[in-house]
Protein backbone atom coordinates (compact mmCIF):
# COMPACT_ATOMS: atom_id res chain seq x y z
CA UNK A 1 2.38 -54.94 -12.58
CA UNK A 2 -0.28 -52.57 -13.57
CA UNK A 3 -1.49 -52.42 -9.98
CA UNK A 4 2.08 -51.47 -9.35
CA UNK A 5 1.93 -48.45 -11.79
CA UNK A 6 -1.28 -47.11 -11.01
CA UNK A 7 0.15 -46.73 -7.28
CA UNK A 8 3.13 -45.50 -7.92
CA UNK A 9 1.61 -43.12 -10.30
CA UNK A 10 -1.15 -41.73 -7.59
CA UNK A 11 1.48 -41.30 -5.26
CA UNK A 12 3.66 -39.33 -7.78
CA UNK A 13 0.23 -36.91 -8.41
CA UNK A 14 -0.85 -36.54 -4.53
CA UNK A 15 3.30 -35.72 -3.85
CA UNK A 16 3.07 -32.98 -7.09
CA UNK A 17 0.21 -31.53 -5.90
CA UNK A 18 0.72 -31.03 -2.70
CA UNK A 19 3.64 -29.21 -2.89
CA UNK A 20 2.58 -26.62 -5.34
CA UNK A 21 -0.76 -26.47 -2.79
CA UNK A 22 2.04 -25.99 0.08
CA UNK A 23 4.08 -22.80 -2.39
CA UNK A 24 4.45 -19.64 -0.94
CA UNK A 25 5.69 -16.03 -2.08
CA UNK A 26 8.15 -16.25 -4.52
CA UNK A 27 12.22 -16.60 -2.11
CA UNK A 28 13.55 -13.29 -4.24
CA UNK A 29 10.94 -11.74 -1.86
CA UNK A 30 12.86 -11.40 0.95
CA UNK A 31 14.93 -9.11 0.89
CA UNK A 32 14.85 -5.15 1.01
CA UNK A 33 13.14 -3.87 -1.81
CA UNK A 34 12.74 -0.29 -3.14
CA UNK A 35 10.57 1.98 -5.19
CA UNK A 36 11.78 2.68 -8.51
CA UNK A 37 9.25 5.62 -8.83
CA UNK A 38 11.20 6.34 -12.51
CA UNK A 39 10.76 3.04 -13.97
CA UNK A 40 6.84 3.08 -13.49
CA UNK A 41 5.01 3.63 -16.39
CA UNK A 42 2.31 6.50 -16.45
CA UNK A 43 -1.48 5.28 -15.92
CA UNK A 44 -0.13 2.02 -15.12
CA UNK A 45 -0.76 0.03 -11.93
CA UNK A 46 1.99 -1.79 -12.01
CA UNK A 47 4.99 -0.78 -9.33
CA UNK A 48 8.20 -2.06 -9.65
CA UNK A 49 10.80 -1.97 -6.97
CA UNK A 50 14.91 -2.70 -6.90
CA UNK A 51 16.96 -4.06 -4.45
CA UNK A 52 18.19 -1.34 -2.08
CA UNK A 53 21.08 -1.19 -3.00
CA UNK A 54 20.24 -0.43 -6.44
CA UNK A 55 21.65 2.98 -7.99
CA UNK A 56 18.95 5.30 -7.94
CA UNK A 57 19.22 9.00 -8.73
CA UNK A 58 18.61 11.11 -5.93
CA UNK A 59 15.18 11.42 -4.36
CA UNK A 60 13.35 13.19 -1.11
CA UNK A 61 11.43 10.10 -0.13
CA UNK A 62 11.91 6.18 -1.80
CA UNK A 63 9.74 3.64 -0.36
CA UNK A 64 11.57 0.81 1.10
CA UNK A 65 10.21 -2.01 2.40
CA UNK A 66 11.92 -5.44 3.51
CA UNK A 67 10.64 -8.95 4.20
CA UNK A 68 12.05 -11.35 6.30
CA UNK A 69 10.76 -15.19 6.08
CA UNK A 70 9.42 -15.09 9.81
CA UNK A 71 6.34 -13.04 8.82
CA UNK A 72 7.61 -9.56 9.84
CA UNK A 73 8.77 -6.89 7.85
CA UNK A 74 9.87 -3.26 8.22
CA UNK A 75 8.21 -0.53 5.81
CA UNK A 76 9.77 2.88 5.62
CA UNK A 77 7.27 5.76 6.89
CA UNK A 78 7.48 9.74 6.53
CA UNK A 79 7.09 11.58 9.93
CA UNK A 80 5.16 15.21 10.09
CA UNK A 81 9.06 16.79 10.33
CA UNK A 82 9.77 14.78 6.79
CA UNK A 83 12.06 12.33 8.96
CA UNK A 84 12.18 8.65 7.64
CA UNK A 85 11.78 6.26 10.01
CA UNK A 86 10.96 2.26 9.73
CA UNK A 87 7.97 0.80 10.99
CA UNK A 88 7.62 -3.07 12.07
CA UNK A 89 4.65 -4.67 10.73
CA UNK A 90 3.51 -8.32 9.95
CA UNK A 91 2.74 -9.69 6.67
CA UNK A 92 0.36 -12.96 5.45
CA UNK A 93 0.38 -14.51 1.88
CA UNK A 94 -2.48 -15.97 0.33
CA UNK A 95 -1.14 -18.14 -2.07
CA UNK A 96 -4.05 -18.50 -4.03
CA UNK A 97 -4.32 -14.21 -4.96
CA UNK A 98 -0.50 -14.21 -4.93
CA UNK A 99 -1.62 -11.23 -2.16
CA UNK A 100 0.64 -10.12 0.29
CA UNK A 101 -0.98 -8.15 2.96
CA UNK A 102 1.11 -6.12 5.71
CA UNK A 103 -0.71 -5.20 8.84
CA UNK A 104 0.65 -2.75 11.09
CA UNK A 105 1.52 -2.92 15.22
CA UNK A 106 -2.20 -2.78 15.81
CA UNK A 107 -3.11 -5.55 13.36
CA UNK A 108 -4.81 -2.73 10.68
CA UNK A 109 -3.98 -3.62 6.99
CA UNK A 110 -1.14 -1.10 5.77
CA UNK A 111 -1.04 -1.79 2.32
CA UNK A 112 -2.13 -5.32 -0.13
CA UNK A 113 0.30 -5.89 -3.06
CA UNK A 114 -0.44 -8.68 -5.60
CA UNK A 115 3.07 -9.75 -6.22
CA UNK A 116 3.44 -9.99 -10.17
CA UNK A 117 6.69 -11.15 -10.54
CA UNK A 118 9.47 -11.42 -8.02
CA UNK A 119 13.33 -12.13 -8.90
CA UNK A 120 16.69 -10.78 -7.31
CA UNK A 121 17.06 -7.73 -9.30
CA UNK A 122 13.38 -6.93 -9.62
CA UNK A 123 10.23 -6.94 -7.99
CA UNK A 124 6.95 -6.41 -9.41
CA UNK A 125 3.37 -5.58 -7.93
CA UNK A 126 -0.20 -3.63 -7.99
CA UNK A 127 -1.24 -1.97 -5.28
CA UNK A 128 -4.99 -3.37 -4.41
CA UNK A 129 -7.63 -1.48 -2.02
């Protein structure tokens, strides 16, 4: 009987852990997120973004970016003329950092965000170099 619970038990722990060892970016992730440039804080790092379709008061420029689950996403870019336009780049988590990194067309890192804390209404990261 004990032999019986110390099995089941070690199965139990290899199952546990190796689905939190198998987690990946929070699923409120994907989706298309924006800037909320008026709910940052001053000298704070932090960035938070809304949902697109969130209510914002009007802006020139608000920095969208979306994820899909396949690994791509599309970032929102400025042109020289002040036109918007979306880019397609890649992204990778590392699971361990809780880092996203985006790479653009020619595989060149675009921008790292350390994903804070991720749910449908709000998303929150630091921008790392």
């Amino acid at each position: 009987m004990k032999k019986l619970f110390f099995i089941s038990t070690f199965f139990m722990a290899l199952t546990a852990f190796g689905q939190k060892k198998a987690s990946g970016p929070p699923a409120a992730l994907f989706a298309c997120w924006a800037a909320s440039y008026e709910e940052n804080k001053e000298n704070n790092q932090e960035k938070l973004y809304r949902p697109c379709g969130y209510n914002f008061p009007p802006s020139r420029f608000r920095q969208n970016i979306t994820f899909e689950k396949n690994g791509t996403c599309k970032v929102l870019a400025v042109g020289e003329t002040d036109i918007h336009y979306f880019v397609d780049c890649k992204w990778v988590y590392d699971k361990k950092k809780k880092l996203v990194n985006v790479y653009d067309d020619k595989g060149k890192v675009k921008m790292k965000l350390k994903i804070i804390s991720a749910d449908k209404e709000l998303l929150k990261v630091l921008f790392v170099d």
